[in-house]
N, C-alpha and C. Protein backbone atom coordinates (compact mmCIF):
# COMPACT_ATOMS: atom_id res chain seq x y z
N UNK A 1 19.78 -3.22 -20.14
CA UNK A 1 18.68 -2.62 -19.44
C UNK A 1 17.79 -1.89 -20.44
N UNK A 2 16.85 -1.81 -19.98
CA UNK A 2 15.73 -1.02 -20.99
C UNK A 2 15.76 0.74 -20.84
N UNK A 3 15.01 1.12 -21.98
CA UNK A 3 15.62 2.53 -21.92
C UNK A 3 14.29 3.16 -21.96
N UNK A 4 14.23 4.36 -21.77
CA UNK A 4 12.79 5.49 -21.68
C UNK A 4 12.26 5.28 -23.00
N UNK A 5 10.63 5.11 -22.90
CA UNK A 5 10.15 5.38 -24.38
C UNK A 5 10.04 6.77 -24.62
N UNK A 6 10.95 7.02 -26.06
CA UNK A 6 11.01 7.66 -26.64
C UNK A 6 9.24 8.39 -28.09
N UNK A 7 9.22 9.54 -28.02
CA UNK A 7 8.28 9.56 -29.11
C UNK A 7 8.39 10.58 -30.01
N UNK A 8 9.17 10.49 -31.17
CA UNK A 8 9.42 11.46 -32.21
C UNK A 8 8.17 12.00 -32.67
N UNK A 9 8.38 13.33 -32.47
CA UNK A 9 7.12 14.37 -32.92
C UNK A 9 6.25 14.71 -32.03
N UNK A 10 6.27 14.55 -30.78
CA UNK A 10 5.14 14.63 -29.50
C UNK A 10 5.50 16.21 -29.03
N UNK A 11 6.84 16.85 -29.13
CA UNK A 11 6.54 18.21 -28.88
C UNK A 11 5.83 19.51 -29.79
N UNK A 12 5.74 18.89 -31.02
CA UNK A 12 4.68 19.42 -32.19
C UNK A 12 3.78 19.07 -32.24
N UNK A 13 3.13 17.73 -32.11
CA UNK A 13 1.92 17.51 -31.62
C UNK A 13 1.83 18.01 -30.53
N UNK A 14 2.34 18.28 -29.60
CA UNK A 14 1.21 19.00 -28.59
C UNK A 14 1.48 20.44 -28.94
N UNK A 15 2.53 21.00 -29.46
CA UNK A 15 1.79 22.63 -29.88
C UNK A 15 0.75 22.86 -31.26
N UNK A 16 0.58 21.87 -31.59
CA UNK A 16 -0.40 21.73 -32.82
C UNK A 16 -1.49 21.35 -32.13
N UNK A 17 -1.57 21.00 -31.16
CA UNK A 17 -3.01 20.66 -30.14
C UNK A 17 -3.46 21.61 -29.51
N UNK A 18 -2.47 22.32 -29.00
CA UNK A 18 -2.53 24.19 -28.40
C UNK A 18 -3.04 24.88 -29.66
N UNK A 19 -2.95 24.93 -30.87
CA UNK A 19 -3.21 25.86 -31.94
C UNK A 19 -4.84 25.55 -31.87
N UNK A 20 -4.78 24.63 -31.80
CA UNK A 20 -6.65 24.06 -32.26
C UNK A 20 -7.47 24.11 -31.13
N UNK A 21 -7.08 23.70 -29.79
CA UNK A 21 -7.93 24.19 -28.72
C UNK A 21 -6.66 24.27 -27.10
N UNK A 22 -6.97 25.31 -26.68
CA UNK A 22 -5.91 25.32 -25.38
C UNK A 22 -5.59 24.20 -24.15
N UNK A 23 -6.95 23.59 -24.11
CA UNK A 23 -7.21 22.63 -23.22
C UNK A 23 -6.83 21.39 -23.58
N UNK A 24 -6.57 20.91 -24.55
CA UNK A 24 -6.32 19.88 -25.47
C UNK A 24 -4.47 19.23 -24.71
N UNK A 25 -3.91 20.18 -24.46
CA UNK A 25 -2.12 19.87 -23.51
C UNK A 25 -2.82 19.54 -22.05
N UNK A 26 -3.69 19.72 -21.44
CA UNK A 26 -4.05 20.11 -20.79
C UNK A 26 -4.39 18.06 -20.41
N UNK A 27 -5.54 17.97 -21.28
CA UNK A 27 -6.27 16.49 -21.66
C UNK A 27 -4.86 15.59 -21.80
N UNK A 28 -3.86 16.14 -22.60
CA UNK A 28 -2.51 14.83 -22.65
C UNK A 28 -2.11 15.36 -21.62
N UNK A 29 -1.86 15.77 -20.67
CA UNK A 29 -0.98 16.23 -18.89
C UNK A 29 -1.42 14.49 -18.71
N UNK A 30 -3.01 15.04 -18.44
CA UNK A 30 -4.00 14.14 -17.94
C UNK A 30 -4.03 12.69 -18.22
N UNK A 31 -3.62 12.50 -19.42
CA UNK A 31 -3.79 11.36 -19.90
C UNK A 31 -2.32 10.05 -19.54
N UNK A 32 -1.12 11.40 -19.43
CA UNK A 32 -0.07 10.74 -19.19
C UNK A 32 0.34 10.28 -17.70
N UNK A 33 -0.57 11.14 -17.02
CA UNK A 33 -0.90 10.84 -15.58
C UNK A 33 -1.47 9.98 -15.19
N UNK A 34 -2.57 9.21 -16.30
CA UNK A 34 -3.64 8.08 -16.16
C UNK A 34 -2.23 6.92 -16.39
N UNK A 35 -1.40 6.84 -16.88
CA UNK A 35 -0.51 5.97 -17.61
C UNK A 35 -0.13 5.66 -16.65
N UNK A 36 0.72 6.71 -15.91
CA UNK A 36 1.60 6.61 -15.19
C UNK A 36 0.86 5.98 -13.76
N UNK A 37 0.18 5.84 -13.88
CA UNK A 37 -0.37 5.40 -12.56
C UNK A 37 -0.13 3.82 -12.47
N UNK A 38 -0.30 2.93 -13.56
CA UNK A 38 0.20 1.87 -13.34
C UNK A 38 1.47 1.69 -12.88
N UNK A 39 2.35 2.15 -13.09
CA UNK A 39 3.92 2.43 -12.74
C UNK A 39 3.94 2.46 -11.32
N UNK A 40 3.07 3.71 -10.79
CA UNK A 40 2.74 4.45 -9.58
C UNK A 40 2.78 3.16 -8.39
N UNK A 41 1.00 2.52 -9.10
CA UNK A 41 0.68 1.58 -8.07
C UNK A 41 1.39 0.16 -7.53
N UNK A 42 2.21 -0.13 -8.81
CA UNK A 42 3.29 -1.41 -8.96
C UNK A 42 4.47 -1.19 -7.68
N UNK A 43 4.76 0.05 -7.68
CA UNK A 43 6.32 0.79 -7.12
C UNK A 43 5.80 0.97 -5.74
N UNK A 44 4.77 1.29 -5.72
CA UNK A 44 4.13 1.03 -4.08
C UNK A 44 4.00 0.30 -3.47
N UNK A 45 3.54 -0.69 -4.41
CA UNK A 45 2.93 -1.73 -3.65
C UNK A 45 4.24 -2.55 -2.70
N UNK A 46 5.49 -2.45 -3.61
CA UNK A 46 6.86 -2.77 -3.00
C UNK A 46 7.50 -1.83 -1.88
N UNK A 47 6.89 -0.82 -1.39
CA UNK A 47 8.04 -0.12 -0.50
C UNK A 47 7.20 -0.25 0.59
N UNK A 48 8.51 -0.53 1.29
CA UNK A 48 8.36 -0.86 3.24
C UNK A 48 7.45 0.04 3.28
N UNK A 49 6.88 -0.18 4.39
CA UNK A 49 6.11 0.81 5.09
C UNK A 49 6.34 1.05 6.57
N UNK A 50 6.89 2.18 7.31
CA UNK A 50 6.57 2.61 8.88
C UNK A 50 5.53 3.35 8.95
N UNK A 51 5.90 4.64 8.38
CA UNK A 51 4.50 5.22 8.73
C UNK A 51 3.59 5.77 7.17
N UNK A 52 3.74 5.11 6.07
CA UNK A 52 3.75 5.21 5.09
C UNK A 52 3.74 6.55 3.97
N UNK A 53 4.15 7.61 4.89
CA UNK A 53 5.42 8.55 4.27
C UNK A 53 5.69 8.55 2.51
N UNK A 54 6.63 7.26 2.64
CA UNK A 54 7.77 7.23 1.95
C UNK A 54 6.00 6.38 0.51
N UNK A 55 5.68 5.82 1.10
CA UNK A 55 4.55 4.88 0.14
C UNK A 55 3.93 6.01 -0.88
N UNK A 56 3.39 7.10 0.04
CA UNK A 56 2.78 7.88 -0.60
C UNK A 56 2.92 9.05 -1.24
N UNK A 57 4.79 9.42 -0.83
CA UNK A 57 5.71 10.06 -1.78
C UNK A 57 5.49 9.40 -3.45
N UNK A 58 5.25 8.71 -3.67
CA UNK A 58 5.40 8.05 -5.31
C UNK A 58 4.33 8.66 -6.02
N UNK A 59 4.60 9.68 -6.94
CA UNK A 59 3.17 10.08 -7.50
C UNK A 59 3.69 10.09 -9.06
N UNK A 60 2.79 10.33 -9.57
CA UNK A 60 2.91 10.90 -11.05
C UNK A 60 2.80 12.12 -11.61
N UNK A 61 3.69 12.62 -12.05
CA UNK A 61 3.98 14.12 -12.36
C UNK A 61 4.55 14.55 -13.30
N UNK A 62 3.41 14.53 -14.53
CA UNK A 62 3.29 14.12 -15.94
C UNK A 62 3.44 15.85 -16.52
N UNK A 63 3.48 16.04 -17.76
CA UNK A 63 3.77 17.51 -17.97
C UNK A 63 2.89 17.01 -19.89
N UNK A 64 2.97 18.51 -20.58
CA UNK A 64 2.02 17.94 -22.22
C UNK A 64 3.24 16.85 -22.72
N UNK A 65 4.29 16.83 -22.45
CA UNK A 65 5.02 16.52 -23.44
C UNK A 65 6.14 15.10 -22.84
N UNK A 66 5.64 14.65 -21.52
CA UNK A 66 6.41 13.76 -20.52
C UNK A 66 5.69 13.22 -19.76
N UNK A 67 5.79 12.11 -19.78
CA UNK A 67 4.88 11.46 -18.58
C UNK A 67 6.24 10.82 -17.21
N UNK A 68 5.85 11.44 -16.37
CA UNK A 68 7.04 10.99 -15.19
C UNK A 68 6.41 10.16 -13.87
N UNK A 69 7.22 9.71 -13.25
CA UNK A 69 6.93 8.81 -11.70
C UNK A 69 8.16 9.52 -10.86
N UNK A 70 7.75 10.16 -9.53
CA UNK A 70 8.73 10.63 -8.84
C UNK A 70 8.55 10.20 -7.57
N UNK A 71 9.38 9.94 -6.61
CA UNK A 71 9.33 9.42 -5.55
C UNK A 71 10.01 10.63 -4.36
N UNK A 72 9.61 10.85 -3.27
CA UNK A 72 10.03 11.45 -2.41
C UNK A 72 9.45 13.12 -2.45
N UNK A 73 9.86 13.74 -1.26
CA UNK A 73 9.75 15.17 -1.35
C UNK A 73 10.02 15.58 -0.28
N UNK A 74 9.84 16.91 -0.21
CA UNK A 74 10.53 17.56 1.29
C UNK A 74 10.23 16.49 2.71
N UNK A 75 8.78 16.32 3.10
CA UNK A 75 8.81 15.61 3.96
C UNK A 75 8.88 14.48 4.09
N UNK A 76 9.51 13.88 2.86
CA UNK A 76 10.08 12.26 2.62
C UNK A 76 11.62 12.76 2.20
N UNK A 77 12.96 13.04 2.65
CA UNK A 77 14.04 13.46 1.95
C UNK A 77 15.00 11.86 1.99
N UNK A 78 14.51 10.84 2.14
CA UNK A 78 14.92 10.01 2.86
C UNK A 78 14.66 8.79 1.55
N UNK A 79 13.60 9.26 0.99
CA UNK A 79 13.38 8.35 -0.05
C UNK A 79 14.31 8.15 -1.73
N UNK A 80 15.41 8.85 -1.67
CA UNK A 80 16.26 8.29 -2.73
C UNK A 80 17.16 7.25 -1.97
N UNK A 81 17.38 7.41 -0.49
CA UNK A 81 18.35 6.13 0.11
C UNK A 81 17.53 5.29 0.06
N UNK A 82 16.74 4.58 0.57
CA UNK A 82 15.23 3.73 0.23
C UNK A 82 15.11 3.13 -1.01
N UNK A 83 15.43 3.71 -2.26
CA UNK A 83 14.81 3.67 -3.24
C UNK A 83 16.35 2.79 -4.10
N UNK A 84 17.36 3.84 -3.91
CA UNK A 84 18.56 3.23 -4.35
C UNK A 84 19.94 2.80 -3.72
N UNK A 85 19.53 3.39 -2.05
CA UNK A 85 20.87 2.67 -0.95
C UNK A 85 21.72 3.78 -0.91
N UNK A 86 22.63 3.37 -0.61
CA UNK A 86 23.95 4.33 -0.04
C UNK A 86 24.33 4.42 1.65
N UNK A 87 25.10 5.17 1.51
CA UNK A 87 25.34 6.08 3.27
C UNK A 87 24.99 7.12 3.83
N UNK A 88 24.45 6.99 4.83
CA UNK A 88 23.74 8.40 5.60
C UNK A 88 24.07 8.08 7.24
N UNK A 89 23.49 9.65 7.41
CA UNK A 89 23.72 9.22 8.84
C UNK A 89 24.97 9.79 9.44
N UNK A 90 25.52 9.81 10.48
CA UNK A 90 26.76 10.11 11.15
C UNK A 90 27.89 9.69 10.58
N UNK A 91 28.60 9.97 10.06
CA UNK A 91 29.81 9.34 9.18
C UNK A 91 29.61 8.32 8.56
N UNK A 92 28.07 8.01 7.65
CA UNK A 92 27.67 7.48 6.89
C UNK A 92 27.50 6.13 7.75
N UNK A 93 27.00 6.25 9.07
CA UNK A 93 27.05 4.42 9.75
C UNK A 93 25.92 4.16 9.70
N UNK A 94 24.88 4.53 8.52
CA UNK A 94 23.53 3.78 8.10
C UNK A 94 23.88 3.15 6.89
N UNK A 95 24.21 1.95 6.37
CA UNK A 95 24.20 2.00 5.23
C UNK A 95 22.85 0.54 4.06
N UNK A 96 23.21 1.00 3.68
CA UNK A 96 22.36 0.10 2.62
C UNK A 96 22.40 0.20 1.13
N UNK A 97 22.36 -1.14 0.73
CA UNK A 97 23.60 -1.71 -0.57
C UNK A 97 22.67 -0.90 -1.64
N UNK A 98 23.93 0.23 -2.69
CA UNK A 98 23.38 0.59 -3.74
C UNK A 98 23.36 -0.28 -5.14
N UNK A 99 21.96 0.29 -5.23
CA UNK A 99 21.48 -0.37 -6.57
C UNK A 99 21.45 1.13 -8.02
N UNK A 100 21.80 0.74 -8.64
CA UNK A 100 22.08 1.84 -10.00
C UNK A 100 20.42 2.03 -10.42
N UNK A 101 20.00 0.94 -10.55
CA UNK A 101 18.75 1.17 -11.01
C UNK A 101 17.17 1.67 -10.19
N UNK A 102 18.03 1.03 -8.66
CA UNK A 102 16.61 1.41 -7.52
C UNK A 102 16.01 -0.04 -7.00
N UNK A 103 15.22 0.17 -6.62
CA UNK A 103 14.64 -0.70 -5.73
C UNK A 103 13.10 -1.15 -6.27
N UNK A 104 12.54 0.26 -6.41
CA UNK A 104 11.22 0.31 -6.35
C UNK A 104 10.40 0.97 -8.01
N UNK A 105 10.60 2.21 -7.98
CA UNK A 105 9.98 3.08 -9.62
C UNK A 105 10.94 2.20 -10.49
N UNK A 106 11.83 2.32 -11.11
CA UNK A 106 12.50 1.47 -11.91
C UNK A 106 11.93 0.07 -12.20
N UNK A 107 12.14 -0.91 -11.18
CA UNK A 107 11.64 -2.25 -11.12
C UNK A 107 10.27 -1.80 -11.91
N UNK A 108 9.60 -0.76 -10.78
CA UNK A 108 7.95 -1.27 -11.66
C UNK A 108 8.12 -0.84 -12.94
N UNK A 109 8.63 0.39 -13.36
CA UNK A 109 8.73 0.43 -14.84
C UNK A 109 9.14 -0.45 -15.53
N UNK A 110 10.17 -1.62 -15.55
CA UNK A 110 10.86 -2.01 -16.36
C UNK A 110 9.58 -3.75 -16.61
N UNK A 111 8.70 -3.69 -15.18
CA UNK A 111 8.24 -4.39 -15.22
C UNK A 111 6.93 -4.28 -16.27
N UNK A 112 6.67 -3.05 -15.92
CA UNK A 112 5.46 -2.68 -17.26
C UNK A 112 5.30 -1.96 -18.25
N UNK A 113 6.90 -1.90 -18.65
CA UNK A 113 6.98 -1.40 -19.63
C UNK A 113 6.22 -1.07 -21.05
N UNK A 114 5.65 -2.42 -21.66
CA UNK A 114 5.11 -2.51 -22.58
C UNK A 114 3.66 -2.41 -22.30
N UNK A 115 3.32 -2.62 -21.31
CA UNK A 115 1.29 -2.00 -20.90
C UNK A 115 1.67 -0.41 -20.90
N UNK A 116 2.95 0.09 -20.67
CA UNK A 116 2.62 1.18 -20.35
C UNK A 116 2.71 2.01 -21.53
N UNK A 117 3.35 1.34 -22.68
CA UNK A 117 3.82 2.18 -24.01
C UNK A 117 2.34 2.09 -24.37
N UNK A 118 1.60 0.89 -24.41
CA UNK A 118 0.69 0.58 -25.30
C UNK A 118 -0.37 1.61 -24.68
N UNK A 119 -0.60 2.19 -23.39
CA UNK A 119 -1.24 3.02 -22.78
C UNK A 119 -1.08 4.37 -22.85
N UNK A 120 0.64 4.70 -23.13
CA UNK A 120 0.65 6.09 -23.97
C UNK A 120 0.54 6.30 -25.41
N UNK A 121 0.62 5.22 -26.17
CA UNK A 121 0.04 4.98 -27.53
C UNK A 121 -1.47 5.28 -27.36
N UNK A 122 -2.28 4.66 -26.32
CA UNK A 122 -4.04 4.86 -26.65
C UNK A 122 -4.03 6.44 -26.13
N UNK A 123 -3.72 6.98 -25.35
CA UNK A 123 -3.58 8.16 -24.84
C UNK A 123 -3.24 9.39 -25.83
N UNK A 124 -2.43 9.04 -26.63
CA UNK A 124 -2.13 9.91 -27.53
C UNK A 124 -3.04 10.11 -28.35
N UNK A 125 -3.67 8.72 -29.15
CA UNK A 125 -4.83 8.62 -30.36
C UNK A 125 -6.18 8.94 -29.75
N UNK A 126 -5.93 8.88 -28.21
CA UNK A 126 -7.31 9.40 -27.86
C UNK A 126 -7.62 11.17 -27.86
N UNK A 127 -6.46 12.07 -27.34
CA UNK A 127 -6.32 13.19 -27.45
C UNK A 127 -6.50 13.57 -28.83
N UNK A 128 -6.02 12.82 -29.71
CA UNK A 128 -5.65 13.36 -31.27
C UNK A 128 -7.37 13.44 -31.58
N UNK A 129 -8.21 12.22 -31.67
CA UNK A 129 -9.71 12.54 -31.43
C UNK A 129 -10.62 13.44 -30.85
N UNK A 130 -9.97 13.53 -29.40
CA UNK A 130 -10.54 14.75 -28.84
C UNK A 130 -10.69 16.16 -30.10
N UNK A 131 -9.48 16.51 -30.46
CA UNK A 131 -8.92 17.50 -31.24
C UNK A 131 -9.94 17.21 -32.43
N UNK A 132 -10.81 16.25 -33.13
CA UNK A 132 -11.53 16.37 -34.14
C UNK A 132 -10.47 15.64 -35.42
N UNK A 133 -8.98 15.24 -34.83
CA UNK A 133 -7.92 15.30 -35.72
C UNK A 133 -8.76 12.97 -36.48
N UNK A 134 -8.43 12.85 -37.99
CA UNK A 134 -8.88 11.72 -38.38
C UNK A 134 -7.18 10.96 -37.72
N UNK A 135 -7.67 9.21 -37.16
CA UNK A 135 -6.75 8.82 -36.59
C UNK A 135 -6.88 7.62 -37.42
N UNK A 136 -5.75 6.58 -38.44
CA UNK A 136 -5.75 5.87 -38.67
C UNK A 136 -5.72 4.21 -37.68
């Protein structure tokens, strides 16, 4: 299985982006949120819909130093069974077959993996510009 992209040196680059202008962590939040949206829209486009709830639980919720995809929330609590199966319910008599990896965010990640590196790669060199910083 494929694993999280990793990026050595991205928590010093972004406090070296804080030293030079404050807003600058601010612009990579932003940028990793733009990323993540492909992920976002892929993982949606796959989940059932009743009252589409659970569809519009999937957001992106990126931080300076992480770009993330999260699914569910208080008024979706329903969306990790959905997403990866199990038992619920009255002595667990709902069930549905678990998957380790998920159903839905996973799949789309693993599916776009490499648009999505290459999109936090431009994201990064674009911030580093912002900053005035020379980018080879």
């Amino acid at each position: 299985m494929t694993e999280a992209i990793k990026i050595d040196g991205l928590t010093e680059f972004t406090r070296n982006l804080k030293k030079l202008d404050a807003d600058l962590p601010k612009a990579l939040r932003v940028a990793f949120n733009g990323c993540a949206d492909i992920v976002v829209n892929d993982a949606r486009r796959d989940i059932p819909t009743v009252s589409g709830k659970a569809k519009a639980s999937v957001k992106s919720r990126s931080t300076a130093t992480a770009s993330r995809v999260v699914g569910g929330s208080r008024r979706v609590p329903y969306y990790p069974w959905l997403d990866f199966g199990g038992k619920v319910g009255r002595n667990g008599s709902v069930r549905r077959p678990f998957l380790k990896h998920g159903r839905y965010i996973y799949n789309a990640y693993f599916d776009n993996q490499k648009r999505y590196a290459q999109l936090v790669e431009d994201a990064l060199l674009d911030v580093a510009r912002q900053a005035g910083v020379e980018v080879d």
